[in-house]
C-alpha atoms as a PDB file:
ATOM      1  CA  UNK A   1      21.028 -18.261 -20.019  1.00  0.00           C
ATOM      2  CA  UNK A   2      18.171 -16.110 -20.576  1.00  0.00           C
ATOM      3  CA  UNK A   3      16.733 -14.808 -16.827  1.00  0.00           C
ATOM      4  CA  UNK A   4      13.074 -16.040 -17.998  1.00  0.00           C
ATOM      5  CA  UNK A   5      14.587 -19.719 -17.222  1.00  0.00           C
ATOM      6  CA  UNK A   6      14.964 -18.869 -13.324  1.00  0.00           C
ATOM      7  CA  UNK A   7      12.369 -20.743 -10.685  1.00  0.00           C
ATOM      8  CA  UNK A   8      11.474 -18.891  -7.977  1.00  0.00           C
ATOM      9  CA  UNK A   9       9.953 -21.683  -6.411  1.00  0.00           C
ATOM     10  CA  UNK A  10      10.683 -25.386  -6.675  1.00  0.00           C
ATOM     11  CA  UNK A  11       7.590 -27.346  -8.986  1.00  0.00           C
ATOM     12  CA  UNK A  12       6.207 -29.792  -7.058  1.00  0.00           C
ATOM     13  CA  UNK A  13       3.611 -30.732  -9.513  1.00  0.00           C
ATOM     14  CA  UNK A  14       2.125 -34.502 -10.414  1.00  0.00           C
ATOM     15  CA  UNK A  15       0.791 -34.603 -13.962  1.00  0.00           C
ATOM     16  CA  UNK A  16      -2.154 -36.479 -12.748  1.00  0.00           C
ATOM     17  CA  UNK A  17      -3.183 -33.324 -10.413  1.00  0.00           C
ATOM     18  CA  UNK A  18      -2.112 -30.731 -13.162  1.00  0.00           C
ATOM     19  CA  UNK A  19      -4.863 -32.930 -15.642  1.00  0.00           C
ATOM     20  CA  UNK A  20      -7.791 -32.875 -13.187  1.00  0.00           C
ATOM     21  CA  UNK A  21      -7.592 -29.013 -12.599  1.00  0.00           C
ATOM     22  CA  UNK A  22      -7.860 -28.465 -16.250  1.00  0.00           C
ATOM     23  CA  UNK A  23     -11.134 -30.847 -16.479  1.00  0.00           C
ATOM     24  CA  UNK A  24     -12.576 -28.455 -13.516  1.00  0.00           C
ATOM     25  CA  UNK A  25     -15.880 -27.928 -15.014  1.00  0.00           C
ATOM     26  CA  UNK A  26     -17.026 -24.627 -15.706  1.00  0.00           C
ATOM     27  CA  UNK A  27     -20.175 -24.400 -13.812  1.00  0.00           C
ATOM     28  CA  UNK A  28     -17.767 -24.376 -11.073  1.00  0.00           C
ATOM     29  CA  UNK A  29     -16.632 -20.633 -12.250  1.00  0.00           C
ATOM     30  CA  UNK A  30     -18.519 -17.446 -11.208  1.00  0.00           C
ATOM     31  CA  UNK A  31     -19.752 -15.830 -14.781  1.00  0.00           C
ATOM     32  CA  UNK A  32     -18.993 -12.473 -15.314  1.00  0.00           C
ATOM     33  CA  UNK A  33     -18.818 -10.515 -18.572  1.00  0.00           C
ATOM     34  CA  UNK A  34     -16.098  -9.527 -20.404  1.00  0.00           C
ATOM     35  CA  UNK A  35     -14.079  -5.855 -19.498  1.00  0.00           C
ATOM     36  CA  UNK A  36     -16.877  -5.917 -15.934  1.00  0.00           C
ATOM     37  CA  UNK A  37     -15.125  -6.548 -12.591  1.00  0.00           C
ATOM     38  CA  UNK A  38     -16.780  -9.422 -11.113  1.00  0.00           C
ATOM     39  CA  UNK A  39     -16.036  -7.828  -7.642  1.00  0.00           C
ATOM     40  CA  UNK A  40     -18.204  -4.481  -7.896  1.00  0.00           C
ATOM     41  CA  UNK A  41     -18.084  -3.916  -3.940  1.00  0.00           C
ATOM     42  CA  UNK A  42     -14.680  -4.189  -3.472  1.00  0.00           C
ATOM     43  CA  UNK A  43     -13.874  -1.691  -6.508  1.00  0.00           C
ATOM     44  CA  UNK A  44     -16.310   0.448  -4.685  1.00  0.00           C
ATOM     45  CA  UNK A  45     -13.813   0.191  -1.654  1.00  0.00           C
ATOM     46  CA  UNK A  46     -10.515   0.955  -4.403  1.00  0.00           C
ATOM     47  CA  UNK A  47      -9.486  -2.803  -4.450  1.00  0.00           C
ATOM     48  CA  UNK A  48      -8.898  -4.283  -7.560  1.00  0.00           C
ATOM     49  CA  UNK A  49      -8.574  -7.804  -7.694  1.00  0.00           C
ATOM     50  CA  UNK A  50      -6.099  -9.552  -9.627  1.00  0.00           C
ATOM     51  CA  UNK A  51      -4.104 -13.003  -9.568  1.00  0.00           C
ATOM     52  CA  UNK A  52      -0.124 -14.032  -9.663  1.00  0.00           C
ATOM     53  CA  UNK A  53      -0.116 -16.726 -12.085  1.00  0.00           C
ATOM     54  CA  UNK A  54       1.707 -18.967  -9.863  1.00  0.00           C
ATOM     55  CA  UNK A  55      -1.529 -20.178  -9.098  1.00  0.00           C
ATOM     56  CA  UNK A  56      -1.997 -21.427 -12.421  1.00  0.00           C
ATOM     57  CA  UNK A  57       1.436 -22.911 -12.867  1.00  0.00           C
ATOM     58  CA  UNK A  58       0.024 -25.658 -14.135  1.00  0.00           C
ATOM     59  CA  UNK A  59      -0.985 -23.916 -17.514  1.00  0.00           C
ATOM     60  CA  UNK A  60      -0.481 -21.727 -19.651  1.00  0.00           C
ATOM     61  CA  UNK A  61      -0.820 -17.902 -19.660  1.00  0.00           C
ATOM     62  CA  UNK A  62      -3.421 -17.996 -23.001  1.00  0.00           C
ATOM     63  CA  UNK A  63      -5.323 -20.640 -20.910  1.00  0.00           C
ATOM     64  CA  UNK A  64      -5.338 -19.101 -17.698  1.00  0.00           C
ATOM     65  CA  UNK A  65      -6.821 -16.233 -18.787  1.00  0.00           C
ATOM     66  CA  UNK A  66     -10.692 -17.574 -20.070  1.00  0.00           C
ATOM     67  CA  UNK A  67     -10.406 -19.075 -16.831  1.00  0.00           C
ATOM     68  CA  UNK A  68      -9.461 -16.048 -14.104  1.00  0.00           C
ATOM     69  CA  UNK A  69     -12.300 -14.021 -16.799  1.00  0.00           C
ATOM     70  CA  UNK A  70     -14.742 -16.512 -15.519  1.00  0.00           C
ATOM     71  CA  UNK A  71     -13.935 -15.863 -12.017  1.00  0.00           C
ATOM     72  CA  UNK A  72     -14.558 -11.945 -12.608  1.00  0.00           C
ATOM     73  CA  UNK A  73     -10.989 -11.328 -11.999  1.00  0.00           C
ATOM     74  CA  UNK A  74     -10.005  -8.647 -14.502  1.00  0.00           C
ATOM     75  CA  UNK A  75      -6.452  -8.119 -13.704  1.00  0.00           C
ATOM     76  CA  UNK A  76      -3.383 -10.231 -13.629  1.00  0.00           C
ATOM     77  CA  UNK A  77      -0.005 -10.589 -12.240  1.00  0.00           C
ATOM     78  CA  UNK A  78       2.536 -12.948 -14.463  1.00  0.00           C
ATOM     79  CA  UNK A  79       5.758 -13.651 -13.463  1.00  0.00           C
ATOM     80  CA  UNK A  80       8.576 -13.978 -15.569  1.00  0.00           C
ATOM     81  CA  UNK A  81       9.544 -17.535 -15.169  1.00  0.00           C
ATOM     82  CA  UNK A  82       6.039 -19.064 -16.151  1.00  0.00           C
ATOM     83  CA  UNK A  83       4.740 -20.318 -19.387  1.00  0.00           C
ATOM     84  CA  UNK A  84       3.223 -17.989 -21.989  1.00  0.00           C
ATOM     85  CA  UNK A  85       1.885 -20.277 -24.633  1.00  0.00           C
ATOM     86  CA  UNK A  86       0.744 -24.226 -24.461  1.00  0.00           C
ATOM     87  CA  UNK A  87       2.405 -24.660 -28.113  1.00  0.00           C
ATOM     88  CA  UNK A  88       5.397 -23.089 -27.348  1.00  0.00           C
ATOM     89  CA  UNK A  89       6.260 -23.816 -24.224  1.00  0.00           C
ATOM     90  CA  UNK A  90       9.510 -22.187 -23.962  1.00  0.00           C
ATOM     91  CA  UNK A  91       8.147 -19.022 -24.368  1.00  0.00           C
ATOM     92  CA  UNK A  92       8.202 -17.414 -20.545  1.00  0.00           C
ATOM     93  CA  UNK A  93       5.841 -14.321 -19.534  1.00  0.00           C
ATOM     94  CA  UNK A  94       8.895 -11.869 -19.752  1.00  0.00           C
ATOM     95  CA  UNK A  95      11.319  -9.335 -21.142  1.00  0.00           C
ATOM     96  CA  UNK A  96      12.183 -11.869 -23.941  1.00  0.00           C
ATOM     97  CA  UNK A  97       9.724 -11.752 -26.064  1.00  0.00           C
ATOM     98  CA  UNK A  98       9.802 -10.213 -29.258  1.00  0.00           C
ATOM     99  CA  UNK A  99       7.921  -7.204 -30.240  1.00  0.00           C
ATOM    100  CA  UNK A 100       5.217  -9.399 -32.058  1.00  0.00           C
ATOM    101  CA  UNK A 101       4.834 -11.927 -29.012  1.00  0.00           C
ATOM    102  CA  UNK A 102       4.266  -8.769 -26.718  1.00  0.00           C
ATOM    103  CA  UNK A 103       1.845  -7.589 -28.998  1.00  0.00           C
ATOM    104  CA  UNK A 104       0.042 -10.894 -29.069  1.00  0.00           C
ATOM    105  CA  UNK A 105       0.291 -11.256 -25.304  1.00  0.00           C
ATOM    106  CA  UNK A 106      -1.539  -7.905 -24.360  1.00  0.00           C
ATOM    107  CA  UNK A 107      -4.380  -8.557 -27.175  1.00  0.00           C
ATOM    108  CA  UNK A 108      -4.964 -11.792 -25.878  1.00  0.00           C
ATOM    109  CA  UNK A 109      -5.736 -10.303 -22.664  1.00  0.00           C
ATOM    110  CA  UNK A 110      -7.834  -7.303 -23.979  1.00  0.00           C
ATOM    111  CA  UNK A 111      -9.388 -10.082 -25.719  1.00  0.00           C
ATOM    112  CA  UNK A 112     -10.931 -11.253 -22.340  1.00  0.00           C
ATOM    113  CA  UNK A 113     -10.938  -7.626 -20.866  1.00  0.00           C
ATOM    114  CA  UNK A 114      -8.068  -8.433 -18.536  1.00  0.00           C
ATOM    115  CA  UNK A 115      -5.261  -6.136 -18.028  1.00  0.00           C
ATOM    116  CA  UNK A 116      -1.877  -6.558 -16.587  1.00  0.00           C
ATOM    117  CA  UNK A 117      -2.129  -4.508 -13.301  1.00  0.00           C
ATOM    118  CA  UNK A 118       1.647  -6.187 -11.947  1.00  0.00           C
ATOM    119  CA  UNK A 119       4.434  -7.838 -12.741  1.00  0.00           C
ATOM    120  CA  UNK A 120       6.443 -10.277 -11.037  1.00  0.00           C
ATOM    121  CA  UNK A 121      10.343  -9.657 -12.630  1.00  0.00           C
ATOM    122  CA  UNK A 122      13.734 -10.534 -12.188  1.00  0.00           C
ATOM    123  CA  UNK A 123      15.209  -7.532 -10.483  1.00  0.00           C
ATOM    124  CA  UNK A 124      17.785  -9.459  -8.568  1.00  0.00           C
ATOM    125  CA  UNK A 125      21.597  -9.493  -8.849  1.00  0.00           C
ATOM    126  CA  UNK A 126      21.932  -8.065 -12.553  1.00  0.00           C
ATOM    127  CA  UNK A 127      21.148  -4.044 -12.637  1.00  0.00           C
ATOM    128  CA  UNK A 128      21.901  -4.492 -16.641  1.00  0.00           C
ATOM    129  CA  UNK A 129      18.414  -5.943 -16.571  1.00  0.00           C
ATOM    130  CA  UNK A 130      16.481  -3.693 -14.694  1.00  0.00           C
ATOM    131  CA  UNK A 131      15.980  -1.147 -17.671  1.00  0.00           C
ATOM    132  CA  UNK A 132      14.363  -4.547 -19.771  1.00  0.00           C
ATOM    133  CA  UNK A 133      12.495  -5.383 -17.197  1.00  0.00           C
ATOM    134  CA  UNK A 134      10.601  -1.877 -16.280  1.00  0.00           C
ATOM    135  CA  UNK A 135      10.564  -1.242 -20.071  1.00  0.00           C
ATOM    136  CA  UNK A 136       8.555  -4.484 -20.764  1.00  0.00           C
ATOM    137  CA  UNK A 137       6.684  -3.596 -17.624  1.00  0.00           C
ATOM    138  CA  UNK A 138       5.242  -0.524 -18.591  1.00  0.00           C
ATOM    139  CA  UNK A 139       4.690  -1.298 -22.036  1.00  0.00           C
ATOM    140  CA  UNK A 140       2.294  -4.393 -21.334  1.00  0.00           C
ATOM    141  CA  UNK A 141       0.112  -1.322 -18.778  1.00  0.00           C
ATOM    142  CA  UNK A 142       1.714  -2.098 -15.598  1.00  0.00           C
ATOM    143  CA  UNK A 143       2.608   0.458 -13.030  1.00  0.00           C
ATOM    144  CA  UNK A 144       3.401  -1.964 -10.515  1.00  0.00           C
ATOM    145  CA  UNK A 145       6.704  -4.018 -10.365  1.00  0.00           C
ATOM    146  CA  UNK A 146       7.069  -7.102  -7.660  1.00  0.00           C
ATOM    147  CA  UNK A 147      10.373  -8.624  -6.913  1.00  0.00           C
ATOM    148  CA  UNK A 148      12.573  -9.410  -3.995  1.00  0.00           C
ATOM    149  CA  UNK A 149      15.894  -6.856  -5.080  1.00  0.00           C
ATOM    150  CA  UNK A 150      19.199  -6.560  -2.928  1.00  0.00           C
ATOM    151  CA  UNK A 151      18.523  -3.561  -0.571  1.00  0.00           C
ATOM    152  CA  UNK A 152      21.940  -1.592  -2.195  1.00  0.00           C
ATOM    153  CA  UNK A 153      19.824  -1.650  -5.132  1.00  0.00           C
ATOM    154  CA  UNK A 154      17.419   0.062  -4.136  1.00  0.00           C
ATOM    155  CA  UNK A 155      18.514   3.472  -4.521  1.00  0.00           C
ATOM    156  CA  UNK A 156      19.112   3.091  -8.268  1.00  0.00           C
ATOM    157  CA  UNK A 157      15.427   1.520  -8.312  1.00  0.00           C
ATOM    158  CA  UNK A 158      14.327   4.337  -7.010  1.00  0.00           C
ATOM    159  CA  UNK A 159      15.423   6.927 -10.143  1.00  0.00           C
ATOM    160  CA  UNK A 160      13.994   3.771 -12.442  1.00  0.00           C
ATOM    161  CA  UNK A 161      10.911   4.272 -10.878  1.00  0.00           C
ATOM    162  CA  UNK A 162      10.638   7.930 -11.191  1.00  0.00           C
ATOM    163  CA  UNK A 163      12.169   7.751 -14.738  1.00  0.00           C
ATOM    164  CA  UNK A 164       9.408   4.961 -15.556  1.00  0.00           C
ATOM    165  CA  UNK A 165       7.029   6.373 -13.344  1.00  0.00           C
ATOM    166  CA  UNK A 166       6.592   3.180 -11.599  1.00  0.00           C
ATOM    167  CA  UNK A 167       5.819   1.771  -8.441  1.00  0.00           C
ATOM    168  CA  UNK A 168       8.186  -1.222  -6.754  1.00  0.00           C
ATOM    169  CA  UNK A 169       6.811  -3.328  -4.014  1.00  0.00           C
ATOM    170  CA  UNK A 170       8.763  -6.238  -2.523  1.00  0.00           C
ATOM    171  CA  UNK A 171       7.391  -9.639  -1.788  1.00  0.00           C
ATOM    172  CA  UNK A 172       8.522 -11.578   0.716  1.00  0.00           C
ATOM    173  CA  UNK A 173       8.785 -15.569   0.932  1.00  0.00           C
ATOM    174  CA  UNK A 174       8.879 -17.763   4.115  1.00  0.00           C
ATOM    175  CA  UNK A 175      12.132 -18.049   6.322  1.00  0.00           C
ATOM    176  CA  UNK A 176      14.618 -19.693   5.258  1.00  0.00           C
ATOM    177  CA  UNK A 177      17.782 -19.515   3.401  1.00  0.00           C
ATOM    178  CA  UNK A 178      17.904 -16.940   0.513  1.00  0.00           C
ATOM    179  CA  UNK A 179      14.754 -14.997   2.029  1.00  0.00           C
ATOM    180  CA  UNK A 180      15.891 -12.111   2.366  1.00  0.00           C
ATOM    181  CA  UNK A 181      12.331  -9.822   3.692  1.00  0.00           C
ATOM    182  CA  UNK A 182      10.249 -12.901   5.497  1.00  0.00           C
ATOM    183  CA  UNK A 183      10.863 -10.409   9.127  1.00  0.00           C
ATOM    184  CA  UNK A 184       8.860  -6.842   8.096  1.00  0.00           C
ATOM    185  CA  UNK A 185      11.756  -5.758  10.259  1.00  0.00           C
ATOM    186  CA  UNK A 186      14.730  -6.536   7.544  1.00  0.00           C
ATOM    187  CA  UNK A 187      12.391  -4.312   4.992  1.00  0.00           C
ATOM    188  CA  UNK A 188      11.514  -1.601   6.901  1.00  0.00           C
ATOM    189  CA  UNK A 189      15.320  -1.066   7.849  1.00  0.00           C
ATOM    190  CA  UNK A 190      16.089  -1.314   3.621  1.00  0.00           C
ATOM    191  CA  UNK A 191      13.327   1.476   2.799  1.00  0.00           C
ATOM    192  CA  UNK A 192      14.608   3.925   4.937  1.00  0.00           C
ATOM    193  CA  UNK A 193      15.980   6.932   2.486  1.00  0.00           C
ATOM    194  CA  UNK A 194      13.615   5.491  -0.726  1.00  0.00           C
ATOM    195  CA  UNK A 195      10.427   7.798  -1.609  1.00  0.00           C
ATOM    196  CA  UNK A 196       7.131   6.177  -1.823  1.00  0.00           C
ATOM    197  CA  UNK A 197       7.833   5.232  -5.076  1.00  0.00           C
ATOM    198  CA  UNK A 198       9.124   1.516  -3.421  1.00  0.00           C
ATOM    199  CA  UNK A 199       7.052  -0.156  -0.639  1.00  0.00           C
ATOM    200  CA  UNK A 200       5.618  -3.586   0.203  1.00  0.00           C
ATOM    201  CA  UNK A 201       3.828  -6.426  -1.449  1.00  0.00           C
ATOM    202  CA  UNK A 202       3.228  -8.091   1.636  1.00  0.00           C
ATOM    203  CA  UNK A 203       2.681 -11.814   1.268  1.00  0.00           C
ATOM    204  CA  UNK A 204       0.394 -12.889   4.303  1.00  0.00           C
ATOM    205  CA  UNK A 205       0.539 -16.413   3.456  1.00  0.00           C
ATOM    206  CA  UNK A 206       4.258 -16.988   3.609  1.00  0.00           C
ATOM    207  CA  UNK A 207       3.903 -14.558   7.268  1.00  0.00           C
ATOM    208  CA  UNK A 208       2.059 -17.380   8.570  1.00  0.00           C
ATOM    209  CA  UNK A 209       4.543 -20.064   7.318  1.00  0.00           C
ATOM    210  CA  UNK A 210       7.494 -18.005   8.686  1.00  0.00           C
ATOM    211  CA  UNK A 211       5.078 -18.197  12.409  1.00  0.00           C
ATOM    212  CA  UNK A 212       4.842 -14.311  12.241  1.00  0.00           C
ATOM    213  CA  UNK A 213       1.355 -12.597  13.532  1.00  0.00           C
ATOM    214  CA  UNK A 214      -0.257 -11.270  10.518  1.00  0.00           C
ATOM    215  CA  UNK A 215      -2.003  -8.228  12.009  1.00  0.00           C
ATOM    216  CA  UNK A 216       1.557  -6.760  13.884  1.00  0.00           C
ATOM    217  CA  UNK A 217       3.690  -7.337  10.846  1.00  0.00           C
ATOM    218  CA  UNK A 218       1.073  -5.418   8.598  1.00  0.00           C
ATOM    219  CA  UNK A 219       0.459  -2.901  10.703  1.00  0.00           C
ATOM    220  CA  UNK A 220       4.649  -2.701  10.992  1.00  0.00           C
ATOM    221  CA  UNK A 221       3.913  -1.736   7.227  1.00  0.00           C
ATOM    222  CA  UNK A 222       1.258   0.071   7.103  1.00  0.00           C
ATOM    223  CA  UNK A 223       1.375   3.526   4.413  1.00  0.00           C
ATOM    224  CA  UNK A 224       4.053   1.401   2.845  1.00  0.00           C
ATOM    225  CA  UNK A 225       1.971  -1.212   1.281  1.00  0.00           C
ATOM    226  CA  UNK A 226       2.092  -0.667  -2.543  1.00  0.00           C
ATOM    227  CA  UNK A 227       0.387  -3.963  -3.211  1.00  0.00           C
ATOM    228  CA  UNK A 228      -0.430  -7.368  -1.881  1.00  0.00           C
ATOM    229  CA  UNK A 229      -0.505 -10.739  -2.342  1.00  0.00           C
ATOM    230  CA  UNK A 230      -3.567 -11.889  -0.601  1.00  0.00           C
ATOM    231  CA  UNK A 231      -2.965 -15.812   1.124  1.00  0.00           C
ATOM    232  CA  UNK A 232      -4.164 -18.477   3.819  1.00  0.00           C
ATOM    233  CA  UNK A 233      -2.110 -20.984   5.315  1.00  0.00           C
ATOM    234  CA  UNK A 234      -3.560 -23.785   7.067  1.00  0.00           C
ATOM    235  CA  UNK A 235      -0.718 -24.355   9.753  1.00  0.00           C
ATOM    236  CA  UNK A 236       1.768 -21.573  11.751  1.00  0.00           C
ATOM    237  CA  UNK A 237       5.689 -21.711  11.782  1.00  0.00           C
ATOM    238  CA  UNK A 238       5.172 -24.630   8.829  1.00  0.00           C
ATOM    239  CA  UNK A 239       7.002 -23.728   5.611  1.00  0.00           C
ATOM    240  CA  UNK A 240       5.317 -26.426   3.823  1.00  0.00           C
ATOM    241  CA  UNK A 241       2.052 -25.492   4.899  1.00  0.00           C
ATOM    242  CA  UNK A 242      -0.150 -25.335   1.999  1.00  0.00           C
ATOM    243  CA  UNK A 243      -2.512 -22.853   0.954  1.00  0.00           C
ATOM    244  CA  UNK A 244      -6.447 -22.698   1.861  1.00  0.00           C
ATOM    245  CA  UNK A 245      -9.298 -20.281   0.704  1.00  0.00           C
ATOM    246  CA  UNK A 246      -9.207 -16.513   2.503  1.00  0.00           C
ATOM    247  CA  UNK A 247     -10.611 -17.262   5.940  1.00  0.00           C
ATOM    248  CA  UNK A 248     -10.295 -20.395   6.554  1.00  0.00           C
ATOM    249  CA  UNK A 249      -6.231 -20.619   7.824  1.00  0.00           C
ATOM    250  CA  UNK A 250      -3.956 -18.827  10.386  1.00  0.00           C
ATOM    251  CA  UNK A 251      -3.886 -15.615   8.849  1.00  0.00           C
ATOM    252  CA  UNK A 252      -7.259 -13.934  10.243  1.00  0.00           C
ATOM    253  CA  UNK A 253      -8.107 -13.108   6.712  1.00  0.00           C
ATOM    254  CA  UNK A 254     -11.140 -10.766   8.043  1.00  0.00           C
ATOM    255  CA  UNK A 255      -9.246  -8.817  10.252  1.00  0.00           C
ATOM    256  CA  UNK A 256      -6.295  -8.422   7.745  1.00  0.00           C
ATOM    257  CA  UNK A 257      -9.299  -6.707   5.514  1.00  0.00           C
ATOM    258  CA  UNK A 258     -10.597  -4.775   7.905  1.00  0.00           C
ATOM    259  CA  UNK A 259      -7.678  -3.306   8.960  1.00  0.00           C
ATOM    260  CA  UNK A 260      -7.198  -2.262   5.253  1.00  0.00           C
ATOM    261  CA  UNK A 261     -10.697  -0.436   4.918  1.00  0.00           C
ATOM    262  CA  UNK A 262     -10.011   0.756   8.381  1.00  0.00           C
ATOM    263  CA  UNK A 263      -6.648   3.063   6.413  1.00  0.00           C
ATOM    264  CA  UNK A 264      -8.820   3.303   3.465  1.00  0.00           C
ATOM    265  CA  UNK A 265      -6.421   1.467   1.518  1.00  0.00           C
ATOM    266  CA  UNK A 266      -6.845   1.630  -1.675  1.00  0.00           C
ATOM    267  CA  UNK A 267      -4.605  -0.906  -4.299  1.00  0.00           C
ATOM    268  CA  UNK A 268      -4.131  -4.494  -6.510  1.00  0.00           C
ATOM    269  CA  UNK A 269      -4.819  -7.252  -4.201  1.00  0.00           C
ATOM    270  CA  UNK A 270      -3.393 -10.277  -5.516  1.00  0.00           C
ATOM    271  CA  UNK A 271      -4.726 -13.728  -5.252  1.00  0.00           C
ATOM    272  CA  UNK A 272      -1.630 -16.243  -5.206  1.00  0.00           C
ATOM    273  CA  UNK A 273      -2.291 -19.469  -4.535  1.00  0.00           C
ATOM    274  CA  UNK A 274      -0.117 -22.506  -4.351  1.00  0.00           C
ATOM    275  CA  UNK A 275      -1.685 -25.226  -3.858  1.00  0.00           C
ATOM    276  CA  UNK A 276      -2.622 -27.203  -7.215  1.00  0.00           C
ATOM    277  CA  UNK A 277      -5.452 -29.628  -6.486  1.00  0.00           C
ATOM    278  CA  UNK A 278      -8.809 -30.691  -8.401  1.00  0.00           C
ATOM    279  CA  UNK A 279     -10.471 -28.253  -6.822  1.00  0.00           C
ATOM    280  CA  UNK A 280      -8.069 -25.133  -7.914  1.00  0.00           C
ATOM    281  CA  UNK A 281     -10.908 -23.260  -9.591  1.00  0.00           C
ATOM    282  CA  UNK A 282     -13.030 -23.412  -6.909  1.00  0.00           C
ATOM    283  CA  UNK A 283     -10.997 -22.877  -3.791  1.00  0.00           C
ATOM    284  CA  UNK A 284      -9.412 -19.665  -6.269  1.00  0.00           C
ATOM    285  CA  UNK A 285     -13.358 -18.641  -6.448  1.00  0.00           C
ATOM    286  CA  UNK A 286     -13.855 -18.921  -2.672  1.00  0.00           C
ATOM    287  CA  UNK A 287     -11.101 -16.696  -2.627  1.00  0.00           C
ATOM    288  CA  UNK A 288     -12.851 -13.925  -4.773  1.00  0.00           C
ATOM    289  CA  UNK A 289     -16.012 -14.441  -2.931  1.00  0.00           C
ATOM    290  CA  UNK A 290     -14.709 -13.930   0.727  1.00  0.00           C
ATOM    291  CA  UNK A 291     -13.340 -10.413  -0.360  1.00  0.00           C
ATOM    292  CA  UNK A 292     -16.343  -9.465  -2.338  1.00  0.00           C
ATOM    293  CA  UNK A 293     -19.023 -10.499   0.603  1.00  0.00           C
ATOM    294  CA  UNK A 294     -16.511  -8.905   2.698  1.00  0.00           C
ATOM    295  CA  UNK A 295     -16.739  -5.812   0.637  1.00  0.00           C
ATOM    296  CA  UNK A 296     -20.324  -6.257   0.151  1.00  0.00           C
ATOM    297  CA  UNK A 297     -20.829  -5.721   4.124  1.00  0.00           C
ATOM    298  CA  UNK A 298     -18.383  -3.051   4.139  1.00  0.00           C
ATOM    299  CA  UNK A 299     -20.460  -0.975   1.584  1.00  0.00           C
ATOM    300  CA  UNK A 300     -24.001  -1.813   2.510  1.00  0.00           C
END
């Protein structure tokens, strides 16, 4: 079974929900033109904005993208288990693709002056992979894998990374079985011995769902964060809890950015968000705009 077929998350999706985010109208989007961040203040600060495309689950890659360029969002995070192409569904965001597909897939996105800054891959329980997987990685102009490896892999991740000259962060999910980095804790004990070269993609969302304070588990972190996946939850110690725009949930969203510009951290922050409504595009652009006033203020 090829590893693109894996789930890393259960789909939960209605077909009537999926429909009405694609008829979001575009005045709804932010316009921004082509190959120019749509976030100037927060490059100013180093942080480049990107987006998993989990949140757009409900699409395609080739159709996501027209829509994140609207938003000003110039970078992008796929993951290896979602869909590449509306006619060919089959086809996943991943190491399988054929020289030609991979060819297609990165001019598509120069196309809309997007870049892939990460990539979400299947560095799991198969190190016969891993060389596929940082391989496609680097060709499509990552430097920045995200994945959830076993922690006695890491040491061989660690020469992949220097070999690739790469960067591994790991994500975390909520708690629960299989999560193997929801406590900071569990991490922190894994990366002792690695270089810099492997670090964090914290995940500040599924913090809240797991009932952990935000601020002490990222400042547990700290100089380790590589890159991170930027969430709200609505409710704490709720794994179900869904997602809602950057500062308006549990996670203190202004105080997890100021802490950030307080290191002068500098990185991809990654928009993920999970929950599919009618109002996707917009609650993704209230996203966007809460770090770029944010980073507007911070500059001024």
């Amino acid at each position: 079974m090829s590893t693109c077929t894996y789930n890393r998350r259960e789909f939960l999706v209605h077909s009537c929900a999926a429909a009405a985010v694609l008829a979001a109208p575009a005045s709804a989007w932010s316009a921004a033109s082509p190959g120019t961040p749509g976030t100037p203040h927060a490059e100013k600060l180093g942080w480049r904005l990107s987006c998993q495309l989990y949140t757009f689950r409900d699409r395609s890659f080739y159709e996501a993208l027209p829509v994140l360029a609207s938003l000003g969002i110039r970078l992008v995070e796929p993951g290896f288990f979602l869909p590449l192409s509306k006619e060919q569904p089959a086809l996943k965001t991943c190491e399988d693709l054929t020289p030609a597909q991979r060819r297609e897939m990165k001019q598509r996105m120069e196309d809309h002056g997007m870049k892939m800054a990460s990539y979400y891959g299947p560095i799991d329980k198969d190190p016969a992979n891993y060389r596929k997987v940082f391989e496609f990685a680097k060709e499509m102009g990552a430097d920045i894998l995200v994945a959830e490896p076993p922690p006695e892999r890491f040491e061989a991740l660690d020469t992949l990374c220097a070999e690739y000259r790469m960067r591994l962060a790991i994500h975390n999910h909520p708690e629960g079985p299989g999560s193997k980095y929801w406590n900071p804790d569990t991490l922190l004990k894994a990366l002792e011995g690695c270089t810099g070269r492997i670090g964090a993609c914290p995940d500040t969302g599924h913090w809240v769902r797991s009932g952990l304070d935000v601020m002490q588990s990222l400042r547990k972190y700290q100089n380790r964060i590589i890159t991170i996946h930027v969430k709200d939850a609505a409710e704490s110690g709720k794994r179900d809890s869904r997602d809602v725009p950057l500062g308006t949930g549990q996670a203190n969203y202004t105080a997890v950015l100021r802490q950030l510009l307080d290191w002068r951290w500098k990185g991809v922050m990654t928009i993920e968000y999970e929950h599919l409504s009618p109002q996707l595009v917009q609650d993704v652009a209230q996203c966007v705009k809460f770090i770029e006033d944010f980073a507007s203020k911070a500059t001024a």
